[in-house]
PDB file of N, CA and C in Angstrom:
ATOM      1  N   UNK A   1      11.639  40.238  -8.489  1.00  0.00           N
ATOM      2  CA  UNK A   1      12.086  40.509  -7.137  1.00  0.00           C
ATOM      3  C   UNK A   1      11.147  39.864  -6.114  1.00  0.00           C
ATOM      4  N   UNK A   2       9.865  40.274  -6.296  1.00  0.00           N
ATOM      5  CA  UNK A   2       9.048  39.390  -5.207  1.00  0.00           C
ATOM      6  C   UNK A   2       8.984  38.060  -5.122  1.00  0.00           C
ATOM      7  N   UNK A   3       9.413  37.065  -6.623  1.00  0.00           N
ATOM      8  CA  UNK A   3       9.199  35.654  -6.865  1.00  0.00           C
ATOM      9  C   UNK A   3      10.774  35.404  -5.872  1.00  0.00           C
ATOM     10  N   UNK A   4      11.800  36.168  -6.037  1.00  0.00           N
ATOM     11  CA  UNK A   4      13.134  35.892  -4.979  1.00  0.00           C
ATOM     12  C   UNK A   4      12.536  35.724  -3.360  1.00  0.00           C
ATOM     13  N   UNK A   5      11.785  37.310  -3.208  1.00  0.00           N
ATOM     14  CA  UNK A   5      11.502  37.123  -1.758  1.00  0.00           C
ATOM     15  C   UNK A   5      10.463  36.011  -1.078  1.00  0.00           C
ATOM     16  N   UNK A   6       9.375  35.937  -2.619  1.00  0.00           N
ATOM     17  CA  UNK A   6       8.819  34.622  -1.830  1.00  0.00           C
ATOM     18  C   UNK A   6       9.421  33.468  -1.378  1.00  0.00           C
ATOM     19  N   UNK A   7      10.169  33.086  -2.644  1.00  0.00           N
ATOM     20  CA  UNK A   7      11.084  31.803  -2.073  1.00  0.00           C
ATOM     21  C   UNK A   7      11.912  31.557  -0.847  1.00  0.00           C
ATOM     22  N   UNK A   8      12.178  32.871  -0.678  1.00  0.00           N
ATOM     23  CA  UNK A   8      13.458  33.292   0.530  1.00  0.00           C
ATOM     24  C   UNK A   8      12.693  32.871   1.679  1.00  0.00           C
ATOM     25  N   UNK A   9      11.319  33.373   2.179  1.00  0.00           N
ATOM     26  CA  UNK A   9      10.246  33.308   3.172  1.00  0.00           C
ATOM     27  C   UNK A   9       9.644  31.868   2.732  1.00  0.00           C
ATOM     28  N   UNK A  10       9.491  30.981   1.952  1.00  0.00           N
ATOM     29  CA  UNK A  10       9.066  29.742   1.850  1.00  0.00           C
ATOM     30  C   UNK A  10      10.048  28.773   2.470  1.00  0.00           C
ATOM     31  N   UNK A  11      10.991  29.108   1.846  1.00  0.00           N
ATOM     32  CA  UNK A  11      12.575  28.277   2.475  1.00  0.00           C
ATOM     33  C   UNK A  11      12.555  28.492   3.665  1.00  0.00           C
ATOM     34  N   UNK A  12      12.555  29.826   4.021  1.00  0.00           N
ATOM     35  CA  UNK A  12      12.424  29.866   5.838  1.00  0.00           C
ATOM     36  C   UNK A  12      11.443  29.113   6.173  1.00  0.00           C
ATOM     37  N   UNK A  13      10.267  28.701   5.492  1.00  0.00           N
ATOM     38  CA  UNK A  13       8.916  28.510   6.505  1.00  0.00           C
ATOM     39  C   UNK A  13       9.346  26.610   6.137  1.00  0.00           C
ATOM     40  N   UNK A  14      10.146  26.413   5.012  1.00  0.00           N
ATOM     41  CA  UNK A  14      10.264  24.482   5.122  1.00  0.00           C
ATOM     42  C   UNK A  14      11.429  24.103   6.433  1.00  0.00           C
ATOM     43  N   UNK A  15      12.357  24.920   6.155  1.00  0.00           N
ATOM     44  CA  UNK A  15      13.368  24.844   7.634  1.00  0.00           C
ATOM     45  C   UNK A  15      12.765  24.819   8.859  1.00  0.00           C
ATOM     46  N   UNK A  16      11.984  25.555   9.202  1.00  0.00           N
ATOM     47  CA  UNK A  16      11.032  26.132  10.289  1.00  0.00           C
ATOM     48  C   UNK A  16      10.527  24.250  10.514  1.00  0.00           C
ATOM     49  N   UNK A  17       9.482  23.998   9.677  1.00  0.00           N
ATOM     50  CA  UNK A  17       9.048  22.757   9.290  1.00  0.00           C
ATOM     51  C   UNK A  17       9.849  21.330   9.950  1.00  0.00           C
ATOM     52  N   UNK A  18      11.108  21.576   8.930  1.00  0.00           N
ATOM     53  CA  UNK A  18      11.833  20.262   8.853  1.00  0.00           C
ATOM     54  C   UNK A  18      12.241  20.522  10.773  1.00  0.00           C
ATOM     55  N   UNK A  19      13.137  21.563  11.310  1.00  0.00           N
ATOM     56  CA  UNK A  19      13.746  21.336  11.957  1.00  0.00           C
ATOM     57  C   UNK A  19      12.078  20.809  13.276  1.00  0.00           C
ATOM     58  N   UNK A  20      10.850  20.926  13.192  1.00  0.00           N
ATOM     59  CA  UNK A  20      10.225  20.840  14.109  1.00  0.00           C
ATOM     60  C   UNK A  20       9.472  19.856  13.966  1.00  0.00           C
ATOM     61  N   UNK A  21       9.974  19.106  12.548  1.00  0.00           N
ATOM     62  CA  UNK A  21       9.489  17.620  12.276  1.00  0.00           C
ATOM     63  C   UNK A  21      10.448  16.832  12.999  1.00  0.00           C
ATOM     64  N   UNK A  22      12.289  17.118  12.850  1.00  0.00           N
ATOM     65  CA  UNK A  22      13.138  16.635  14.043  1.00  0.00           C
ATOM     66  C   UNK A  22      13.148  16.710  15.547  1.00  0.00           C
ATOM     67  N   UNK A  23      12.679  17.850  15.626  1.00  0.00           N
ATOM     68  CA  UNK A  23      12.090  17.640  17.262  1.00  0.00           C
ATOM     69  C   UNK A  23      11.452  16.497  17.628  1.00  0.00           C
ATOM     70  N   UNK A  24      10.599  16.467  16.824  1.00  0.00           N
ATOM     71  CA  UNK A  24       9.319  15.892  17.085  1.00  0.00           C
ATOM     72  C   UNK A  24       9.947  13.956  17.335  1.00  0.00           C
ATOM     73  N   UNK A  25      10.848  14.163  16.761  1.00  0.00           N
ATOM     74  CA  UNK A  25      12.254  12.748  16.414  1.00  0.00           C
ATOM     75  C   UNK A  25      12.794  12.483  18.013  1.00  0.00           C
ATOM     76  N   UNK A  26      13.397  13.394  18.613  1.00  0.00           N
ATOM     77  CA  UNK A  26      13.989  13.829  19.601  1.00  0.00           C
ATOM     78  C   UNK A  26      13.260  13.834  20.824  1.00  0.00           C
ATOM     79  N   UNK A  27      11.918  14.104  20.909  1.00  0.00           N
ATOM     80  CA  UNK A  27      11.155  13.722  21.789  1.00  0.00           C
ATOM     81  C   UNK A  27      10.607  12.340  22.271  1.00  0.00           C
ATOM     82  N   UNK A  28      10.634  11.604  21.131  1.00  0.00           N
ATOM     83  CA  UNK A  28       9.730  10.485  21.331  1.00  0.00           C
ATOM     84  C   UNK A  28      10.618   9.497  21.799  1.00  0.00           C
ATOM     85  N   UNK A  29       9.958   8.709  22.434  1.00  0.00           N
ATOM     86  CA  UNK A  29      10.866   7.133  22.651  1.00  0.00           C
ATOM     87  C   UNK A  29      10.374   6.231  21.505  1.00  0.00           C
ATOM     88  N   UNK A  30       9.511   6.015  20.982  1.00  0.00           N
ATOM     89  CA  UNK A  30       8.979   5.491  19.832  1.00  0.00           C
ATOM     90  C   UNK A  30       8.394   5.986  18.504  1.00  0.00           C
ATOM     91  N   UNK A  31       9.919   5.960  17.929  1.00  0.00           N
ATOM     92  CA  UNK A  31       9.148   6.292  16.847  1.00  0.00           C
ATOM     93  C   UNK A  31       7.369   5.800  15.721  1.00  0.00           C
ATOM     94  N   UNK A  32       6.663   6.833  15.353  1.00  0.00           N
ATOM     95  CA  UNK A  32       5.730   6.541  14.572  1.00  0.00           C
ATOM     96  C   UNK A  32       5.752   6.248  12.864  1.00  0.00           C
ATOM     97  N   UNK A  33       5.779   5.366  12.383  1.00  0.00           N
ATOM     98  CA  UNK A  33       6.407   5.209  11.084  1.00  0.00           C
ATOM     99  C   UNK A  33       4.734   5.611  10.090  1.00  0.00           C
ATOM    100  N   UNK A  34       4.042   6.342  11.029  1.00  0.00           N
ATOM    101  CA  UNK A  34       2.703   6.896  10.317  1.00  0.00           C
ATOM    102  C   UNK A  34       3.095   8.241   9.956  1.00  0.00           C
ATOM    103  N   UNK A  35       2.958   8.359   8.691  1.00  0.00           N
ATOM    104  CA  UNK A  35       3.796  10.198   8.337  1.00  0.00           C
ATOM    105  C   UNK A  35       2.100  11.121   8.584  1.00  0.00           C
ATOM    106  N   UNK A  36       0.945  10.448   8.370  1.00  0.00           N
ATOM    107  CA  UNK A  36      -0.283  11.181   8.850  1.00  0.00           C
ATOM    108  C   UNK A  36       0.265  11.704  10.341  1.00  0.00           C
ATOM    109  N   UNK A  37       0.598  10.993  11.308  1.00  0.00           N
ATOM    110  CA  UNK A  37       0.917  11.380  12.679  1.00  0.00           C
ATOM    111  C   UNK A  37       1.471  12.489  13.011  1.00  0.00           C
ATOM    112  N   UNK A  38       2.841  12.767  12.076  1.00  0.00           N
ATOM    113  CA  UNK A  38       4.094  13.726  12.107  1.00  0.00           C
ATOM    114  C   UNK A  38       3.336  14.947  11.461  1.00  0.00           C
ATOM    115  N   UNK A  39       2.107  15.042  10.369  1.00  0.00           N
ATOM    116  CA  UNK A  39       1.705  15.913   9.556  1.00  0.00           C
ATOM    117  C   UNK A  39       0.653  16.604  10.503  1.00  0.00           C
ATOM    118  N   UNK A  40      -0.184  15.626  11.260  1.00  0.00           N
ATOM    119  CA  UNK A  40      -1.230  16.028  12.077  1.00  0.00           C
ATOM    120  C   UNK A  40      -0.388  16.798  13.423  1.00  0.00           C
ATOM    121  N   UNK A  41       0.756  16.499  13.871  1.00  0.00           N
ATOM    122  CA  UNK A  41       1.173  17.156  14.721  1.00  0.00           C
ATOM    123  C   UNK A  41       1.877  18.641  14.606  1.00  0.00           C
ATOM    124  N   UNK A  42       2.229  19.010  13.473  1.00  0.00           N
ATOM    125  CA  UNK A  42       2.502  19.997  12.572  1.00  0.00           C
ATOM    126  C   UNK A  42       1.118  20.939  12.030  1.00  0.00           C
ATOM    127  N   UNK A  43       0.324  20.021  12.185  1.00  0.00           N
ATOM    128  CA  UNK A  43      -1.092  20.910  11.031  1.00  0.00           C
ATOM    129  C   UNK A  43      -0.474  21.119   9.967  1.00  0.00           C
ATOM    130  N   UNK A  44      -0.421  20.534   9.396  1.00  0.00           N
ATOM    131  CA  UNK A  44       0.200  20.206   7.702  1.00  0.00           C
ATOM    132  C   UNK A  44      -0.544  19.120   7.269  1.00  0.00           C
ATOM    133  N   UNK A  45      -0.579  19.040   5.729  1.00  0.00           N
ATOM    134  CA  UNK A  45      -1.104  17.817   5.190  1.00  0.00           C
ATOM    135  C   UNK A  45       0.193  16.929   5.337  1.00  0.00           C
ATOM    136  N   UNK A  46       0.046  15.544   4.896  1.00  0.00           N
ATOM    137  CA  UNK A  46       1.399  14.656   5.141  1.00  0.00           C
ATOM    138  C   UNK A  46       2.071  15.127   3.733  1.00  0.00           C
ATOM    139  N   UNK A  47       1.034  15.226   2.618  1.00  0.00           N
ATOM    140  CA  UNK A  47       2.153  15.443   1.286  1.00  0.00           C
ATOM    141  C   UNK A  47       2.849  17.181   1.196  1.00  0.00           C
ATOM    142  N   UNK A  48       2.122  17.926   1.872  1.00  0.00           N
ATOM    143  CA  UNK A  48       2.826  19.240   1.679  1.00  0.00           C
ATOM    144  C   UNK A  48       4.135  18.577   2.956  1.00  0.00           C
ATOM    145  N   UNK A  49       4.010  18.285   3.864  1.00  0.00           N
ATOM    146  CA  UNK A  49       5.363  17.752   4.782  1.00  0.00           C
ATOM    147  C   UNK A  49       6.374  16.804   4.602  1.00  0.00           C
ATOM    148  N   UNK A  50       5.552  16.011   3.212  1.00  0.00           N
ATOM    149  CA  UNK A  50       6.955  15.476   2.657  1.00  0.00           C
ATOM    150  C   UNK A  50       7.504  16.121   1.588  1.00  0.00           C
ATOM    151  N   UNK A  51       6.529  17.045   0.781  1.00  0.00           N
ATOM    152  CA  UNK A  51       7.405  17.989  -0.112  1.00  0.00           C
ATOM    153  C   UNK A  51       8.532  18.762   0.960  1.00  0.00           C
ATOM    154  N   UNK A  52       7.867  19.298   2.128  1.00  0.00           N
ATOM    155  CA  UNK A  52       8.916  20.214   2.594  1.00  0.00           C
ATOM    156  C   UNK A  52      10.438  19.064   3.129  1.00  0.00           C
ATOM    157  N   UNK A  53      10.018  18.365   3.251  1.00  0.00           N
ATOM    158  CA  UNK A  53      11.066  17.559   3.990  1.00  0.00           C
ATOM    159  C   UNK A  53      12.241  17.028   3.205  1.00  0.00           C
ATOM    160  N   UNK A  54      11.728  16.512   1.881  1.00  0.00           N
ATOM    161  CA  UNK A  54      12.078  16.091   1.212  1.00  0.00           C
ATOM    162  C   UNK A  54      12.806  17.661  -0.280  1.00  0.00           C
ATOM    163  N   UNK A  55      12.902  18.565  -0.160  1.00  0.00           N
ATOM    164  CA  UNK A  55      12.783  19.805  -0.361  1.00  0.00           C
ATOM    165  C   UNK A  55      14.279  20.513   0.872  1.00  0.00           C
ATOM    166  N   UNK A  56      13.749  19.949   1.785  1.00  0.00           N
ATOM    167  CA  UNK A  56      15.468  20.261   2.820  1.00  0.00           C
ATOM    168  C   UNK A  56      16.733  19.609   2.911  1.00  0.00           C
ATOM    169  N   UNK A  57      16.167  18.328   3.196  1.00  0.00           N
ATOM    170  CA  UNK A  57      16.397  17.070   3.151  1.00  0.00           C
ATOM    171  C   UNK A  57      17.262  15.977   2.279  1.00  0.00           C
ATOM    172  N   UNK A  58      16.471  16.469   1.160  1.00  0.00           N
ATOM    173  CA  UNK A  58      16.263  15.131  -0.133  1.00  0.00           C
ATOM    174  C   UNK A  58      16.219  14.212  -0.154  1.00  0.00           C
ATOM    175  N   UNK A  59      15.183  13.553   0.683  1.00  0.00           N
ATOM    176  CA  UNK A  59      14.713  12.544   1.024  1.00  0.00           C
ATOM    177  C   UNK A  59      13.339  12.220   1.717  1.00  0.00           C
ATOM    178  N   UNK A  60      12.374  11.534   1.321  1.00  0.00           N
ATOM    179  CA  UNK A  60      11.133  11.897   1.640  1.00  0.00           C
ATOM    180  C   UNK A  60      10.507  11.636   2.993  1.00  0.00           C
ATOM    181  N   UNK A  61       9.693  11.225   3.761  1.00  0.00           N
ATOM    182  CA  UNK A  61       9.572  11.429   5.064  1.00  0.00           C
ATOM    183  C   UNK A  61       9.608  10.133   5.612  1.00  0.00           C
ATOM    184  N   UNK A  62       8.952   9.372   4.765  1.00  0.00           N
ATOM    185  CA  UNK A  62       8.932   7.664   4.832  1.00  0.00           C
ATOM    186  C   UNK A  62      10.520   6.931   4.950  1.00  0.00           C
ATOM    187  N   UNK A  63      11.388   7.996   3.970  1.00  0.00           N
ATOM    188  CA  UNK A  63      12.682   7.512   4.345  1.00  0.00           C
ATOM    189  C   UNK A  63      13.727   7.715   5.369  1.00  0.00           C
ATOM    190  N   UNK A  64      13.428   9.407   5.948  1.00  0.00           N
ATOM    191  CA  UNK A  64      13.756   9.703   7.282  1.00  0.00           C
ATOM    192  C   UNK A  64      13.526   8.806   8.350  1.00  0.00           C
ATOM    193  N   UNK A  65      12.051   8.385   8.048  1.00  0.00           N
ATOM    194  CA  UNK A  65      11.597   7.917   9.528  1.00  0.00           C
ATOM    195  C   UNK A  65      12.482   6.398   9.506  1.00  0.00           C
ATOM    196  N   UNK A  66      12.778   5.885   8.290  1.00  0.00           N
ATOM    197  CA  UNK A  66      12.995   4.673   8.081  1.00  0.00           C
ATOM    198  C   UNK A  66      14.693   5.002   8.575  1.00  0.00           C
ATOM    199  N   UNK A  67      15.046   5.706   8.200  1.00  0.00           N
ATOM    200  CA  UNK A  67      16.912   6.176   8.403  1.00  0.00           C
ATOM    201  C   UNK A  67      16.864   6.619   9.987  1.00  0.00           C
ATOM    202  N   UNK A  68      16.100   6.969  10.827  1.00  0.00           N
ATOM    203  CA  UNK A  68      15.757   6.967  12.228  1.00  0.00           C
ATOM    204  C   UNK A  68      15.986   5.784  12.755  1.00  0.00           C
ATOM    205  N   UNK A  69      15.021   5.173  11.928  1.00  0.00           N
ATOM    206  CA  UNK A  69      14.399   3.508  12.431  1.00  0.00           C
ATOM    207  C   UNK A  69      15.979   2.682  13.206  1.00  0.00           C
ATOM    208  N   UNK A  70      16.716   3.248  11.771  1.00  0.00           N
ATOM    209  CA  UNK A  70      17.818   2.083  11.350  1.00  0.00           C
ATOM    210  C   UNK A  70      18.815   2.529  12.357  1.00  0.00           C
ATOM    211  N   UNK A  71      19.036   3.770  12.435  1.00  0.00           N
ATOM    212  CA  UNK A  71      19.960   4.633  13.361  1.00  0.00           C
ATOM    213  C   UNK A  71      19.918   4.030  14.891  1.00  0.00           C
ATOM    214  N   UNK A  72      18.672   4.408  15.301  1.00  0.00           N
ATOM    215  CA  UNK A  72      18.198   3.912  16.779  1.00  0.00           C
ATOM    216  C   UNK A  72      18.414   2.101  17.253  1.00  0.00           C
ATOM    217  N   UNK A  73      18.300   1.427  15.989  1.00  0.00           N
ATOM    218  CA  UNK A  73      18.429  -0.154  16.248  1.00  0.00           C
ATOM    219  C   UNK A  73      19.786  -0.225  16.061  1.00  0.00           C
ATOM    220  N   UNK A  74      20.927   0.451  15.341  1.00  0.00           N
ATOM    221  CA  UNK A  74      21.979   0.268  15.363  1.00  0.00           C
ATOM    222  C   UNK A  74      22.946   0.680  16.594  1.00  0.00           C
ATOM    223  N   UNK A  75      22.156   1.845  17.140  1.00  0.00           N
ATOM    224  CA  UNK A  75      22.693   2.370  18.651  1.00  0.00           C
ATOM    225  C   UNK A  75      22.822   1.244  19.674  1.00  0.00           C
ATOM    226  N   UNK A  76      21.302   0.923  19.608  1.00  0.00           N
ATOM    227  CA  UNK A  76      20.708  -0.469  20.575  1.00  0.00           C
ATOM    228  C   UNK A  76      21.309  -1.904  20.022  1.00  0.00           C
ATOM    229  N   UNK A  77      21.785  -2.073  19.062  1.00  0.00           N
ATOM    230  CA  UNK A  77      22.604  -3.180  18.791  1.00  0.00           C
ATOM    231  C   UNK A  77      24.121  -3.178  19.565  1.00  0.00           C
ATOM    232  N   UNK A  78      24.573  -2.183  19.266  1.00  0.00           N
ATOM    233  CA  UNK A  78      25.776  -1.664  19.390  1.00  0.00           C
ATOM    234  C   UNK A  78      26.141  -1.431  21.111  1.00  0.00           C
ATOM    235  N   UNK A  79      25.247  -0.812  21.600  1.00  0.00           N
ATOM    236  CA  UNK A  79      25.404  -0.884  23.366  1.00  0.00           C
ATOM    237  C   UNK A  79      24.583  -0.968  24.350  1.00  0.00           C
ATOM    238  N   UNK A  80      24.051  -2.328  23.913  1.00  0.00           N
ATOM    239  CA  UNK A  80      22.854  -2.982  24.647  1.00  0.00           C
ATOM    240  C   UNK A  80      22.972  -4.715  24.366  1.00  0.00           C
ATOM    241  N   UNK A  81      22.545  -5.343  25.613  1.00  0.00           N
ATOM    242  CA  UNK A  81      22.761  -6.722  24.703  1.00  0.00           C
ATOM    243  C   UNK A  81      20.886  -7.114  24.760  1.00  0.00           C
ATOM    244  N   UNK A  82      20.137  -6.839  24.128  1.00  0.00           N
ATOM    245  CA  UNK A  82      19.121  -6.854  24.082  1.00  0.00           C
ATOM    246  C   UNK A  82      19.051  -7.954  22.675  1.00  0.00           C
ATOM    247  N   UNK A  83      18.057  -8.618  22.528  1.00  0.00           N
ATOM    248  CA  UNK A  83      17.671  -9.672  21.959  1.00  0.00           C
ATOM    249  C   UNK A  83      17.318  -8.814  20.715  1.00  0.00           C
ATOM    250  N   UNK A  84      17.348  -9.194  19.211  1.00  0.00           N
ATOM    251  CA  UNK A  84      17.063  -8.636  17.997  1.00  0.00           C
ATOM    252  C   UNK A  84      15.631  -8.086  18.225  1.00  0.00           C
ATOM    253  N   UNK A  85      14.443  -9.369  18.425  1.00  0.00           N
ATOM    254  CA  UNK A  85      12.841  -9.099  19.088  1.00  0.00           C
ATOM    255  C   UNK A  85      13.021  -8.386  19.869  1.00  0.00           C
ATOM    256  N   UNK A  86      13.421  -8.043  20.980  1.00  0.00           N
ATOM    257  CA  UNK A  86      13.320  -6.847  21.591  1.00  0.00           C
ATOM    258  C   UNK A  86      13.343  -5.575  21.175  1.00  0.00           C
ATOM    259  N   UNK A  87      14.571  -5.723  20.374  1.00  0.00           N
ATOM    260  CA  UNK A  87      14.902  -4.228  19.787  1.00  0.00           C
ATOM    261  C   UNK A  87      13.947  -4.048  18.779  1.00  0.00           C
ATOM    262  N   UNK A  88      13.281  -4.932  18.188  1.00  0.00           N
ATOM    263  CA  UNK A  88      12.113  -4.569  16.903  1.00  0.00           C
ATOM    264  C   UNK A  88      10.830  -4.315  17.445  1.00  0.00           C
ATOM    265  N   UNK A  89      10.780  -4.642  18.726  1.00  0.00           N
ATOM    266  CA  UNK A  89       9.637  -4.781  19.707  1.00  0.00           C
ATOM    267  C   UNK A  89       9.460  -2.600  20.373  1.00  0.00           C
ATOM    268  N   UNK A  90      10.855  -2.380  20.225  1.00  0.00           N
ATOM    269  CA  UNK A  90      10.990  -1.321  21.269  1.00  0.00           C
ATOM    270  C   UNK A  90      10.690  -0.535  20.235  1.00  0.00           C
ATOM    271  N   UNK A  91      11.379  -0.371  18.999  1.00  0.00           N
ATOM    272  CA  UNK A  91      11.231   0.295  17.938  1.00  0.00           C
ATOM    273  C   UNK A  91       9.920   0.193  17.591  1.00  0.00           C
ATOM    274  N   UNK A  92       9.101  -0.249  17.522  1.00  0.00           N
ATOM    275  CA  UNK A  92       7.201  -0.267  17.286  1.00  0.00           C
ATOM    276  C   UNK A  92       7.339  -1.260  15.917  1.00  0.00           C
ATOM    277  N   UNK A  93       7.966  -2.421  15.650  1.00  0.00           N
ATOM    278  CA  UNK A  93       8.019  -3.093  14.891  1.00  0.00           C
ATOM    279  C   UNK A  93       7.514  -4.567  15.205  1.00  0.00           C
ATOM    280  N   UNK A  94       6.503  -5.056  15.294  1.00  0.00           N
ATOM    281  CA  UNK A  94       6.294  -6.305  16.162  1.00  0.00           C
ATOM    282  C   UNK A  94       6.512  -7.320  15.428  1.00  0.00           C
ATOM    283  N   UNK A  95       7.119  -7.546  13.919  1.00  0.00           N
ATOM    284  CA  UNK A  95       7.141  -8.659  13.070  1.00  0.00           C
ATOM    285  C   UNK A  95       8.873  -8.420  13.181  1.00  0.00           C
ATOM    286  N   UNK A  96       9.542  -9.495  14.027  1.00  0.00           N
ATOM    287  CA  UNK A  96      10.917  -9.715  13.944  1.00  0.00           C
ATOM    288  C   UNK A  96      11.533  -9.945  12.898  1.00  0.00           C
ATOM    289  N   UNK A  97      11.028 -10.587  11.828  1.00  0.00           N
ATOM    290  CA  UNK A  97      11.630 -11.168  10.778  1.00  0.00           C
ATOM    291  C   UNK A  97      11.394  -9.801   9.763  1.00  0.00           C
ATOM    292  N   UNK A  98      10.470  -9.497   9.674  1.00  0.00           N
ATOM    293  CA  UNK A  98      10.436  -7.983   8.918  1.00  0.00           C
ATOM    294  C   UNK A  98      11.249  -6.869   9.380  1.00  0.00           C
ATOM    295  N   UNK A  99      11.501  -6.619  10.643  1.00  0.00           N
ATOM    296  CA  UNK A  99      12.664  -6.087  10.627  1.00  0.00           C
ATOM    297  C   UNK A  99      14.165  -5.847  10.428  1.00  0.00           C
ATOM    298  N   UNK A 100      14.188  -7.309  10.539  1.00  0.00           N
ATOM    299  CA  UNK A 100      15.433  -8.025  10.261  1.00  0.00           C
ATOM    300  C   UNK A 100      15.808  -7.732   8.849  1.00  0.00           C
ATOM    301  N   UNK A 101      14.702  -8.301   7.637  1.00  0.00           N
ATOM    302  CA  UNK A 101      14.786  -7.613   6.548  1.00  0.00           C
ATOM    303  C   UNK A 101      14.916  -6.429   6.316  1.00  0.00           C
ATOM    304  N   UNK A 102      14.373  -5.336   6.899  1.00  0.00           N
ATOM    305  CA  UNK A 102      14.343  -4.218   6.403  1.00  0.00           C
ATOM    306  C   UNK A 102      15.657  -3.588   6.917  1.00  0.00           C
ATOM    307  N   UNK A 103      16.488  -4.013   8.098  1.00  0.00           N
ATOM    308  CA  UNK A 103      17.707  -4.030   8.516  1.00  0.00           C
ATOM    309  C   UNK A 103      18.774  -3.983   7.549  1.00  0.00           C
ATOM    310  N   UNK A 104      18.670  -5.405   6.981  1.00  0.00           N
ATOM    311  CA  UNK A 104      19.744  -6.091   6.510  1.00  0.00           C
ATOM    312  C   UNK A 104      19.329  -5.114   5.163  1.00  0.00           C
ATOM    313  N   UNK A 105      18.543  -4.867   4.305  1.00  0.00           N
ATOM    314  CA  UNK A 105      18.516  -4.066   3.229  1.00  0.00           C
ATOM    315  C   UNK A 105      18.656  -2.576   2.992  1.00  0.00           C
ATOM    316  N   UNK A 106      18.741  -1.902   4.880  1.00  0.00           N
ATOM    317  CA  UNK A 106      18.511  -0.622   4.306  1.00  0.00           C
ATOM    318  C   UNK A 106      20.414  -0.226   5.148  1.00  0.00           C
ATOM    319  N   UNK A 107      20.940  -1.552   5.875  1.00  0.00           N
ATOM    320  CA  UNK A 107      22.312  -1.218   6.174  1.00  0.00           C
ATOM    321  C   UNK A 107      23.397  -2.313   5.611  1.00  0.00           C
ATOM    322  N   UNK A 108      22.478  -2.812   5.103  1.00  0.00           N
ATOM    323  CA  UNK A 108      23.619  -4.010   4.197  1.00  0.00           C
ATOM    324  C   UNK A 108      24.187  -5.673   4.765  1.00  0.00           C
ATOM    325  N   UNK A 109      23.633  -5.609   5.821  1.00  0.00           N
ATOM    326  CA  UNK A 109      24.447  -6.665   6.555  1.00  0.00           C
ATOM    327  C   UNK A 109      23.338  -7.213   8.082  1.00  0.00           C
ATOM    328  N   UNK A 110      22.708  -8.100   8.330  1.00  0.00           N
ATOM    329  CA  UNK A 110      21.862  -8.446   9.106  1.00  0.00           C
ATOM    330  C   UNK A 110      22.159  -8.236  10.625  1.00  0.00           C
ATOM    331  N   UNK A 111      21.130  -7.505  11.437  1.00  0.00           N
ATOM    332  CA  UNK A 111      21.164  -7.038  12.665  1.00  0.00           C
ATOM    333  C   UNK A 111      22.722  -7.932  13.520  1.00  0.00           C
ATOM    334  N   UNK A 112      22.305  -9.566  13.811  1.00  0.00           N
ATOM    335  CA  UNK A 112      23.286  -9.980  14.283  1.00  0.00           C
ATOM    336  C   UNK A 112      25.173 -10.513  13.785  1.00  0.00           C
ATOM    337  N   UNK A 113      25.347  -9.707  12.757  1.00  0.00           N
ATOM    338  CA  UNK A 113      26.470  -9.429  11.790  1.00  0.00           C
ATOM    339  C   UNK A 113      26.823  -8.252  12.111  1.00  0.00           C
ATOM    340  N   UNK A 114      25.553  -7.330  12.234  1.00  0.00           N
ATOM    341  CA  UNK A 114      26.146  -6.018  12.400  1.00  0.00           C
ATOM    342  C   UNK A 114      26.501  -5.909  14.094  1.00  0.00           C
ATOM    343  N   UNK A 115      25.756  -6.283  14.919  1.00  0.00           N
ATOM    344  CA  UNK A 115      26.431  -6.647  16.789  1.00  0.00           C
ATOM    345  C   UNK A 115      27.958  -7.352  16.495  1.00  0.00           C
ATOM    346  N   UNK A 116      27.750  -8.757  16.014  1.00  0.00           N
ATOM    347  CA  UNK A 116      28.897  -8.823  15.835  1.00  0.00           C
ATOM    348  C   UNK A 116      30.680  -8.051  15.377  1.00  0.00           C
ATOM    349  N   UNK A 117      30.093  -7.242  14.201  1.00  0.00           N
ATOM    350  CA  UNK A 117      31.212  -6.487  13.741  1.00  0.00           C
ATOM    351  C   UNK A 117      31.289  -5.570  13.954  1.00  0.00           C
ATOM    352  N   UNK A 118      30.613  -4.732  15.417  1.00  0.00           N
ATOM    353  CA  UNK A 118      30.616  -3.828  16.302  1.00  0.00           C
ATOM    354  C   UNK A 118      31.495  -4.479  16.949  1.00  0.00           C
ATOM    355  N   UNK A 119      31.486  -5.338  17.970  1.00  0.00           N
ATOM    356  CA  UNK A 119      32.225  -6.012  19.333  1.00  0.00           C
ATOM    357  C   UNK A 119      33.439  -6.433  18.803  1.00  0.00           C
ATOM    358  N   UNK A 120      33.790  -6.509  17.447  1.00  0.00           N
ATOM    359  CA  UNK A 120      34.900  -6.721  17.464  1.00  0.00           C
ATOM    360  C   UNK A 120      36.222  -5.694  17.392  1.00  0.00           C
TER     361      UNK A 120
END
């Protein structure tokens, strides 16, 4: 019975967690792709905050931030006519071509393919 209630009060305390690791999403204009940052702002270690995250989630914190990343450049692709460098620039990414990659691999289809087959 107590190993139930602990879990019950742990689960509350990773929710608690996750949803104030998303805040923390929601506030910023730039995201930090440093998970030390997100852990230190929590007072958490980074690996107990990606167990919890990844534990709500199912997915670890490196990949959130990265599924953020992709979300926010696809917004800004989509209704902005801002230059690819810009948008990798705004996002805290200063290597254009590395973003571009990490674009095209984590949505399938390269930043200016994906503007394109938005506008159409």
């Amino acid at each position: 019975m107590q190993e139930i209630i602990g879990q019950k009060s742990q689960n509350k305390r990773h929710l608690e967690i996750t949803l104030a690791f998303k805040e923390l999403f929601s506030e910023e204009k730039q995201i930090n792709r440093n998970i030390s940052y997100y852990a230190e702002a929590l007072h958490i270690s980074p690996v107990y905050l990606n167990e919890v995250i990844k534990d709500i989630t199912g997915t670890s914190v490196s990949k959130y931030v990265q599924n953020e990343l992709m979300l926010r450049a696809k917004r800004m692709l989509a209704h902005t006519t801002l230059r690819i460098s810009e948008i990798s620039a705004l996002l805290g990414i200063d290597d254009c071509a590395y973003f571009t990659r990490l674009f095209t691999k984590t949505v399938g289809i390269n930043p200016t393919c994906f503007r394109k087959k938005y506008l159409e």
